[in-house]
Protein backbone atom coordinates (compact mmCIF):
# COMPACT_ATOMS: atom_id res chain seq x y z
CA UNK A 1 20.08 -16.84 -4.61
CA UNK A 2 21.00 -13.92 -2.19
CA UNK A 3 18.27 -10.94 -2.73
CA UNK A 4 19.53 -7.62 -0.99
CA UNK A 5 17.34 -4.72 -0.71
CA UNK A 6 18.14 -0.93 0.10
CA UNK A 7 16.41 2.25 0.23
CA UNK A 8 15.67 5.14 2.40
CA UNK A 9 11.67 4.97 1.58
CA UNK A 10 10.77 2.82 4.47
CA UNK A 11 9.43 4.43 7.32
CA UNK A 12 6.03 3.61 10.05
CA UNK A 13 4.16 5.69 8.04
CA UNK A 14 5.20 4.98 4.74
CA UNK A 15 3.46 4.13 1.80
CA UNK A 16 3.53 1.84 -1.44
CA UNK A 17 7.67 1.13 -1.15
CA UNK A 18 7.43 -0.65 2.11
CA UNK A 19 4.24 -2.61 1.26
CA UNK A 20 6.38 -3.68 -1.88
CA UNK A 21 9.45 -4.60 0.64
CA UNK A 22 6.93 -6.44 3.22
CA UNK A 23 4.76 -8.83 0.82
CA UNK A 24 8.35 -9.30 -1.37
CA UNK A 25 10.16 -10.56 1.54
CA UNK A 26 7.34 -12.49 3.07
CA UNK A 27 7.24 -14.67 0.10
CA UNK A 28 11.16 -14.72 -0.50
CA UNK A 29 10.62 -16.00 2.91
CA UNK A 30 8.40 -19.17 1.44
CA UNK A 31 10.69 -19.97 -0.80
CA UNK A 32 13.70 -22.44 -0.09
CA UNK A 33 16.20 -21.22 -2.88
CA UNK A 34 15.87 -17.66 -2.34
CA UNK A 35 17.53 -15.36 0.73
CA UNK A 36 17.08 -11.69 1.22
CA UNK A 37 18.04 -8.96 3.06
CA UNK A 38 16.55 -5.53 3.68
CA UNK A 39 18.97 -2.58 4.98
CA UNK A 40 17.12 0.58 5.48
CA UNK A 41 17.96 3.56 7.69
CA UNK A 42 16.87 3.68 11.45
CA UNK A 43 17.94 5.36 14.66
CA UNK A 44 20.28 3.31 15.22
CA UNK A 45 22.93 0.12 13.84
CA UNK A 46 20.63 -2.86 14.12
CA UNK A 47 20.05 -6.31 12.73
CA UNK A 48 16.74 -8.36 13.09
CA UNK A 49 16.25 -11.36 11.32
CA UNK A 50 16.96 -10.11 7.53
CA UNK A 51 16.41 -6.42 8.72
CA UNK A 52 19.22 -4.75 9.02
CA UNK A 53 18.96 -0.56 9.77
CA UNK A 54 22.16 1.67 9.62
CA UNK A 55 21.79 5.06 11.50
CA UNK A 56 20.58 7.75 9.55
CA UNK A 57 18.93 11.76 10.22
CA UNK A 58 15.69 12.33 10.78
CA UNK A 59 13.85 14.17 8.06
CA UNK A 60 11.82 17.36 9.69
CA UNK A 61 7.96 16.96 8.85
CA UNK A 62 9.35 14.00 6.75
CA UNK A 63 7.26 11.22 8.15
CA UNK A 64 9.42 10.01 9.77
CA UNK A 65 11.85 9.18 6.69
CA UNK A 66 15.17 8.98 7.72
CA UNK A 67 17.94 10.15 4.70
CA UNK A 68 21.65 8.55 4.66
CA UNK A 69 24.30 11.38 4.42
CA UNK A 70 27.40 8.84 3.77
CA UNK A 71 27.25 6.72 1.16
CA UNK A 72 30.11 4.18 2.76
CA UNK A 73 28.70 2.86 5.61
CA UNK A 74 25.72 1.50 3.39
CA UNK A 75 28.10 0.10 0.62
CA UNK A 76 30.37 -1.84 2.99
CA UNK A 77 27.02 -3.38 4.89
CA UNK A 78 26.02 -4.37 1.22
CA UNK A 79 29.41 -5.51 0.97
CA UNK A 80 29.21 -7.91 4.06
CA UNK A 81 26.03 -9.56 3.20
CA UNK A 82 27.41 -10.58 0.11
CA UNK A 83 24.42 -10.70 -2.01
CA UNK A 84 23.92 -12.18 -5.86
CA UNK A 85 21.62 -9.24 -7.12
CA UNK A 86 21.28 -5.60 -4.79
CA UNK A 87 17.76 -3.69 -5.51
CA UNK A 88 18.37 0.07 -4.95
CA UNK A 89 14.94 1.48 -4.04
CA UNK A 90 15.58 5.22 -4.03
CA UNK A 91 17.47 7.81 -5.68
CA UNK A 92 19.49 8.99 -3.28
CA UNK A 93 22.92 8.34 -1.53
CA UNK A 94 21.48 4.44 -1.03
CA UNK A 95 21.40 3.87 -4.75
CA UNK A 96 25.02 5.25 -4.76
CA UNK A 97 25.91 2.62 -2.58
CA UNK A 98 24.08 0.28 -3.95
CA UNK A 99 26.22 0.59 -7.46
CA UNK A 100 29.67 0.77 -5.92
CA UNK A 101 28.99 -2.48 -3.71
CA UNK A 102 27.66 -4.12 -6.58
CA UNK A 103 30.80 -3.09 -8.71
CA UNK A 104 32.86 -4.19 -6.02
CA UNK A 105 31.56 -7.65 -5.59
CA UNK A 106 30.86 -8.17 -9.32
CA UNK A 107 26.79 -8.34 -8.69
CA UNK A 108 24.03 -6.88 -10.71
CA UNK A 109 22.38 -4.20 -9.48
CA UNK A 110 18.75 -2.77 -9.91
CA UNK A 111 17.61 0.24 -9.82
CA UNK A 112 13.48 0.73 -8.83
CA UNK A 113 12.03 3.69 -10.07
CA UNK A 114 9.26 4.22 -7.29
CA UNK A 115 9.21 8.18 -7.31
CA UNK A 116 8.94 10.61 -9.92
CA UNK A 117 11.52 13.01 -8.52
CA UNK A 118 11.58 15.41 -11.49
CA UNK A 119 7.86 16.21 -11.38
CA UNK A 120 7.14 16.43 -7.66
CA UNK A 121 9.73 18.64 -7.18
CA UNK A 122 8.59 20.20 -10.01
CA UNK A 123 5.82 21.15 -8.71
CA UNK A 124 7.03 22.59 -5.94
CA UNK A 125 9.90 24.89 -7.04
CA UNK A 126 9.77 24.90 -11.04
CA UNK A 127 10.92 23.53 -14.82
CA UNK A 128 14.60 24.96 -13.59
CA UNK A 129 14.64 22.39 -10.41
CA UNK A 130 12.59 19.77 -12.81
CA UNK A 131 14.90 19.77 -15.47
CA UNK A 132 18.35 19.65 -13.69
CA UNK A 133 16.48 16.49 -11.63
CA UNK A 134 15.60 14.74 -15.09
CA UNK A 135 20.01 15.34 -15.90
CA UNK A 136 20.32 14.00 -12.64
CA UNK A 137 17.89 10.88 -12.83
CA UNK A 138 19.04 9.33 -16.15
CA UNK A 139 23.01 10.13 -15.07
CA UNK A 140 22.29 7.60 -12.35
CA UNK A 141 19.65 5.34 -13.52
CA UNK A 142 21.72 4.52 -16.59
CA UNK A 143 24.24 3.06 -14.36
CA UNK A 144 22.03 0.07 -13.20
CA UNK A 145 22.06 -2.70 -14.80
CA UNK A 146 18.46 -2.85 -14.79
CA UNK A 147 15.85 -0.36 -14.39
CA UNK A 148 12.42 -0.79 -12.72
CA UNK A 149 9.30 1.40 -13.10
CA UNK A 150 5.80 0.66 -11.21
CA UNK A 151 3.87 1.40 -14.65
CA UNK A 152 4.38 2.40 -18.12
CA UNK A 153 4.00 6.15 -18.01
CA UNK A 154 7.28 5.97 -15.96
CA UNK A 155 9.13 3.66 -17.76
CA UNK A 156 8.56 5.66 -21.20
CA UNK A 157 9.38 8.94 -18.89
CA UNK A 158 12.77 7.39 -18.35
CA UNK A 159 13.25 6.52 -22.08
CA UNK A 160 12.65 9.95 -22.86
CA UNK A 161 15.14 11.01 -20.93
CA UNK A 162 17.94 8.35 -21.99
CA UNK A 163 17.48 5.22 -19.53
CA UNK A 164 17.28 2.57 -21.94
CA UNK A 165 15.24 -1.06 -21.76
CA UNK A 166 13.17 -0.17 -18.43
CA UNK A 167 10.93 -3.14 -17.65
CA UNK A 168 7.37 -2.55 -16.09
CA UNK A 169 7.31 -3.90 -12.81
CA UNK A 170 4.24 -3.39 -11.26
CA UNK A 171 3.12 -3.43 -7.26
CA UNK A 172 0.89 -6.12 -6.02
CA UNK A 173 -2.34 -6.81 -4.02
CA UNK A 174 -2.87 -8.78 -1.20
CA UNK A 175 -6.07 -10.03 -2.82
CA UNK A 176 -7.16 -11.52 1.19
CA UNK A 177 -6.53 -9.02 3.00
CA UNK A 178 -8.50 -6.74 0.40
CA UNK A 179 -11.69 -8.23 -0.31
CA UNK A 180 -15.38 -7.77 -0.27
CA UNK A 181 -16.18 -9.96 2.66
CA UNK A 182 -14.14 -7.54 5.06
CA UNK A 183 -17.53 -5.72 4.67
CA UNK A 184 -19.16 -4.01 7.77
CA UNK A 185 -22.36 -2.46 7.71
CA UNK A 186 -21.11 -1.07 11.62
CA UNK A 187 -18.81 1.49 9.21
CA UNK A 188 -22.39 3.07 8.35
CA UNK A 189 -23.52 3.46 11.72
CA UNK A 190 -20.58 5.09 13.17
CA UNK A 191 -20.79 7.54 10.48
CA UNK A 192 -24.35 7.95 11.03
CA UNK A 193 -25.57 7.29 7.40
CA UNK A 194 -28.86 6.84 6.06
CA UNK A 195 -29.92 3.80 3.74
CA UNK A 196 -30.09 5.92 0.96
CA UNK A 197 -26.54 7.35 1.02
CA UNK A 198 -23.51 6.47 -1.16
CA UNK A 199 -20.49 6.54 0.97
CA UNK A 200 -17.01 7.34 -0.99
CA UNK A 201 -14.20 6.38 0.46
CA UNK A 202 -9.99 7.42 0.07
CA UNK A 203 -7.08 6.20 1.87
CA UNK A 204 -3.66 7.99 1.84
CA UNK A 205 -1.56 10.72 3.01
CA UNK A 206 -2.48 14.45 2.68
CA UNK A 207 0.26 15.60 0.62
CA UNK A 208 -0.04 18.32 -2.73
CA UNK A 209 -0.36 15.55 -5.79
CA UNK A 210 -2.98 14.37 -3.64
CA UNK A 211 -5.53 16.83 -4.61
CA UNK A 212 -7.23 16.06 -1.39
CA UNK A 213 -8.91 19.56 -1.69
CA UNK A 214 -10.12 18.90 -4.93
CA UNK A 215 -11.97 15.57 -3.11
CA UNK A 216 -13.63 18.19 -0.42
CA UNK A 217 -14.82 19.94 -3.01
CA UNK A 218 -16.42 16.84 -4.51
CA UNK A 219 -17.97 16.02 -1.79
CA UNK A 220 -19.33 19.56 -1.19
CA UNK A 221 -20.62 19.48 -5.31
CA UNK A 222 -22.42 15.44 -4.65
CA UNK A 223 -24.65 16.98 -1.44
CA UNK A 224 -26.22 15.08 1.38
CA UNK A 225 -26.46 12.16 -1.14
CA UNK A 226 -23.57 10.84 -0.48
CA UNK A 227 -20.81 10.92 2.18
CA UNK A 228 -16.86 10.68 2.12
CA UNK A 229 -14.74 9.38 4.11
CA UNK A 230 -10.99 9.96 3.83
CA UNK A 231 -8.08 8.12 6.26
CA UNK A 232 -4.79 9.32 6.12
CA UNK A 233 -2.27 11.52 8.13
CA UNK A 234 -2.24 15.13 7.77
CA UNK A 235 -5.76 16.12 6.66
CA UNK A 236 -7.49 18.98 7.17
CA UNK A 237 -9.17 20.20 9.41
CA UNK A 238 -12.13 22.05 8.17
CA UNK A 239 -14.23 19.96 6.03
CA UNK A 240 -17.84 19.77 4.67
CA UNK A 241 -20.68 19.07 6.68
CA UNK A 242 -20.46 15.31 4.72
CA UNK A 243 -17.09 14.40 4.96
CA UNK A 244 -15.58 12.66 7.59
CA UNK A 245 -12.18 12.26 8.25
CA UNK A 246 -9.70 9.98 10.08
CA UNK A 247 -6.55 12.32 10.73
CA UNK A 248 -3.96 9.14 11.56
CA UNK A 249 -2.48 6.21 9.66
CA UNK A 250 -4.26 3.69 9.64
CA UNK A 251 -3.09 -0.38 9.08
CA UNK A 252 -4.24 -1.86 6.80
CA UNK A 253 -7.04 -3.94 8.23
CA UNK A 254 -8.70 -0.87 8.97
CA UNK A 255 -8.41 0.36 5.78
CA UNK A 256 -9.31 -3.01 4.03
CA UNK A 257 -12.68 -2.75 6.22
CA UNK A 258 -13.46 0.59 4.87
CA UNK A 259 -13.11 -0.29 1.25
CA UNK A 260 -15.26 -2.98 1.44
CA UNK A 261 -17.81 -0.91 3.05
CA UNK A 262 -18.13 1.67 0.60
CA UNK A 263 -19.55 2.54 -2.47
CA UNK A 264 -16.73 3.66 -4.59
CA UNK A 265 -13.55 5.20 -4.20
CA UNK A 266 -12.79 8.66 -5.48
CA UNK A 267 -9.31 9.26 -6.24
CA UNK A 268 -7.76 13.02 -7.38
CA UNK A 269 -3.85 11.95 -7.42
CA UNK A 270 -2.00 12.99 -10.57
CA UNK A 271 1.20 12.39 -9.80
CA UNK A 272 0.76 8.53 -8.66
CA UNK A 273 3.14 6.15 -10.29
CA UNK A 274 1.27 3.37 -9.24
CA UNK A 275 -1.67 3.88 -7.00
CA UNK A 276 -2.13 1.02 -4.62
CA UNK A 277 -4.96 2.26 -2.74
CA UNK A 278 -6.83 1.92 -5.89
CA UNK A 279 -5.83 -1.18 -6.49
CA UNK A 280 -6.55 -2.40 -3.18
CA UNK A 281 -9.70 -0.90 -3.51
CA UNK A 282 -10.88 -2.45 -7.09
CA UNK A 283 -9.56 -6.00 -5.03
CA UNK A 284 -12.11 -5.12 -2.20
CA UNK A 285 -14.83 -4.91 -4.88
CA UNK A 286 -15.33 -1.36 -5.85
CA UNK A 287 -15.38 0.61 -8.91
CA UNK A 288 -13.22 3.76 -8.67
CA UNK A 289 -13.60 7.24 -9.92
CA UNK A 290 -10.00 8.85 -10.48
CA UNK A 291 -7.85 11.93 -12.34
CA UNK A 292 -6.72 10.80 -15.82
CA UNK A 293 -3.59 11.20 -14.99
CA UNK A 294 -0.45 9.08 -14.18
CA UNK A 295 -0.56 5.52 -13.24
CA UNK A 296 -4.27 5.77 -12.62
CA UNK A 297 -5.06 6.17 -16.01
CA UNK A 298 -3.54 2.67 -16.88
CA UNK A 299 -5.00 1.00 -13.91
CA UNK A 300 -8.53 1.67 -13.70
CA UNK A 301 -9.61 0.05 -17.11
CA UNK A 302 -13.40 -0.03 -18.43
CA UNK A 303 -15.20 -1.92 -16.49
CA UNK A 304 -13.95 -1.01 -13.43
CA UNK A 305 -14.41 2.97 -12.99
CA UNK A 306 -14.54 5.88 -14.56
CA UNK A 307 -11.56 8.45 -15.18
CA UNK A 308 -12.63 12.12 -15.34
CA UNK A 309 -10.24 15.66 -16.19
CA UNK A 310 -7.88 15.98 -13.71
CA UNK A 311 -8.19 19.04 -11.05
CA UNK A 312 -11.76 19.35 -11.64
CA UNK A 313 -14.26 18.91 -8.62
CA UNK A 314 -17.17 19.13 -11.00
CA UNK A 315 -15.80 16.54 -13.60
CA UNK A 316 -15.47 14.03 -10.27
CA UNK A 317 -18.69 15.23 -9.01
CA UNK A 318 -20.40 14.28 -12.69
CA UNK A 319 -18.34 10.88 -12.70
CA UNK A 320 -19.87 9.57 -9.51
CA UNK A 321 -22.93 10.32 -10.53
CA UNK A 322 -22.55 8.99 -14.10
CA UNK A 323 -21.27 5.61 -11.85
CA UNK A 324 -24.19 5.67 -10.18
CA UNK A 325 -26.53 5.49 -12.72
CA UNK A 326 -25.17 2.51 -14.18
CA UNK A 327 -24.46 -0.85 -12.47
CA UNK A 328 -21.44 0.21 -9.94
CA UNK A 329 -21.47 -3.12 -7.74
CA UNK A 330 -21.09 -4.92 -11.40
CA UNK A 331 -18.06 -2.75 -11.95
CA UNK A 332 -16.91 -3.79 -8.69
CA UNK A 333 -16.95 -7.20 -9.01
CA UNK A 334 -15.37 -6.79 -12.65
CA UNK A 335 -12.47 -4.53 -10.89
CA UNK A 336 -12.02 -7.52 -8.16
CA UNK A 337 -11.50 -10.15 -10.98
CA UNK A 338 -9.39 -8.19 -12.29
CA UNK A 339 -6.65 -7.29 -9.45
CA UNK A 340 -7.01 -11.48 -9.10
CA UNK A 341 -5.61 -11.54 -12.49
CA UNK A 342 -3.23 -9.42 -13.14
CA UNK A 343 -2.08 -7.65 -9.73
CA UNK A 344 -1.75 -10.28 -7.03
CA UNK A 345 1.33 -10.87 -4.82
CA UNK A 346 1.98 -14.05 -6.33
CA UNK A 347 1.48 -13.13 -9.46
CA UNK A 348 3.80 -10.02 -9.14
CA UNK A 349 6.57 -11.94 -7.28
CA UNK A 350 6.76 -14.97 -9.51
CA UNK A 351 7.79 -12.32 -12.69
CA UNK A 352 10.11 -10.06 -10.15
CA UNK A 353 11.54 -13.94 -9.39
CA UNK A 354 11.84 -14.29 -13.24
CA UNK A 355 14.30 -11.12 -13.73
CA UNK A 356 16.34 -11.90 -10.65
CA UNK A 357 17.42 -15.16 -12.30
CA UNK A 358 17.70 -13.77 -15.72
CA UNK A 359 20.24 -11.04 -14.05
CA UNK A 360 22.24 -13.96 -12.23
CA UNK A 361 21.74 -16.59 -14.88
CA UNK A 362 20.09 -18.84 -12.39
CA UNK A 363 17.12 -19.25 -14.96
CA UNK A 364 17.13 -23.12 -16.10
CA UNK A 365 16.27 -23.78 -19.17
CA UNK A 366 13.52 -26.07 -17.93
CA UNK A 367 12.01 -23.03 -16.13
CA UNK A 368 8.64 -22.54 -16.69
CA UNK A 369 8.18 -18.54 -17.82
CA UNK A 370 5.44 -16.79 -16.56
CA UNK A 371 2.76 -15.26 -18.74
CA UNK A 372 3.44 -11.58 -20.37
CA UNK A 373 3.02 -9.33 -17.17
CA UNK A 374 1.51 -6.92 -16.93
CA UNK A 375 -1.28 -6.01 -19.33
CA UNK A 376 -0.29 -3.45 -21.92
CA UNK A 377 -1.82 -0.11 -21.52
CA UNK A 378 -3.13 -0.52 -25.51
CA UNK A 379 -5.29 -3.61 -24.11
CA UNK A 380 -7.37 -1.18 -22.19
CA UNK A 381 -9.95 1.32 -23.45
CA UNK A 382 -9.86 3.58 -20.76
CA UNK A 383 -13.26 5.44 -19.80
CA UNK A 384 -13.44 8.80 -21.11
């Protein structure tokens, strides 16, 4: 079986999309009945291996995304490989291309439903913009046929607005790379902490649904008690006299390090359809304090954090401590046992696996199915 995947979210500095693309294709890579194929935009026409890039424009202060403008030089690549299933991984001219090269050559095609389009944008420019996006969304998602979302919150958001039978596929965790024995008490001293310090950590980019000022703030409201430390591109500049920052992207060793190093995470996001770093974090054995709000709300189940009103520094500020007067290292190892479970890479890849051969009919009937993936959101009670 002949995986192809395409989409425009894959850049150096990208985010949960490419991890998805990396640890997917380094296990297709394992396997000796499956072949893939990645075609993403770059500066220039390119193959690598199973990489292949097509040229594409560079998007201004887009880090360092690159957006197709014509959709047929991307269809007839798809075309050549001659794939058995295409994923589409954005909503843009790929998945366009996507659909008409899997019409062409009689494939299935599916559609992955990384990005909340509707409500970023949204956010930025209004209901108008949000609601002609939502037309525009289910016009081209109910063309696939099938429909990925990262968590349930987006899959019933497509339902609502007319994309039927969206299945919950869900990112995964590299469960080694993340994990409490990456722990460095050298993380303390180069931030010049004192024993009796908390340190808070959170890794990502600085962008609005991040809330990152709502995290300053925090920090500012918790006191000389505790430090944060935030990595990611972008930040700001001015901070409080206990924050420290790390203005670059960082791999993820370094980030892997810094989890296991800390205390807890603190997470403000409400516009995450998935958030990874808090995965990785609850695999690196720490609880997490996050917004009640999108995919964070169904991933950071009791026992492993605490989920406090969105866009409020002083609900955080009153969650960490709340966290802190009960057993957080106990939550942490609960939160690590629990990524194990339900959100490693093999775990994740052996259901995604599943589907593929469902879509081809390449499923024997002697195929052992995996176990219902992932847990339903009703399974949790989620921290109030």
């Amino acid at each position: 079986m002949h995986i192809a995947d395409i989409t425009m979210f894959h850049a150096p500095s990208s985010g949960g999309v490419r991890t998805y693309l990396q640890a997917k294709h380094r296990h297709f890579a394992q396997s000796r009945d499956i072949d893939a194929s990645l075609l993403i935009p770059g500066s220039e026409h390119l193959r690598l291996g199973v990489l292949q890039t097509l040229p594409a424009l560079r998007l201004p202060l887009g880090q360092e995304y690159r957006f197709p403008l014509r959709r047929r030089p991307w269809r007839d690549a798809l075309i050549e490989l001659r794939p058995d299933a295409i994923e589409a991984g954005d909503p843009y001219v790929t998945a366009w291309a996507a659909l008409e090269a899997g019409q062409m050559l009689g494939v299935p095609v599916v559609g992955f439903y990384h990005s909340d389009l509707p409500r970023l944008m949204g956010d930025r420019f209004g209901q108008l913009v949000s609601r002609r996006l939502q037309r525009y969304v289910a016009d081209l998602y109910q063309r696939f046929d099938s429909v990925l979302a990262p968590c349930r919150s987006m899959a019933d958001r497509l339902q609502e607005w007319g994309v039927d039978g969206v299945r919950v596929q869900p990112l995964g965790v590299d469960v080694d790379t993340f994990h409490p024995r990456r722990r460095s008490p050298e993380l303390r001293v180069w931030l010049d902490m004192q024993d009796s310090q908390r340190l808070l950590v959170f890794a990502g980019r600085n962008s609005r649904e991040k809330n990152i000022d709502v995290l300053f703030t925090t920090a500012h409201l918790l006191g000389p008690r505790y430090h944060l430390l935030v990595m990611g591109p972008g930040m700001p500049t001015r901070t409080p006299d206990n924050v420290t920052v790390v203005n670059r992207c960082c791999n993820p060793n370094e980030v892997a390090r810094a989890l296991a190093s800390a205390d807890a995470m603190i997470h403000a996001g409400t516009r995450e359809t998935f958030g990874l770093v808090a995965l990785e974090a609850m695999a690196s054995g720490l609880p997490v304090v996050a917004a009640r709000a999108g995919a964070l709300a169904e991933n950071v189940p009791l026992g492993c954090g605490i989920l406090c009103e969105p866009h409020s520094p002083e609900a955080m500020a009153r969650a960490v401590k709340e966290l802190f007067l009960n057993d957080a290292a106990a939550m942490g190892r609960h939160a690590r046992r629990h990524v194990e479970r339900h959100f490693s890479w093999p775990r994740v890849i052996e259901h995604l696996l599943h589907h593929y051969r469902d879509l081809t009919g390449r499923t024997s009937a002697h195929e052992r199915r995996p176990p219902p993936f992932p847990p339903r959101h009703d399974d949790f009670f989620v921290a109030s």
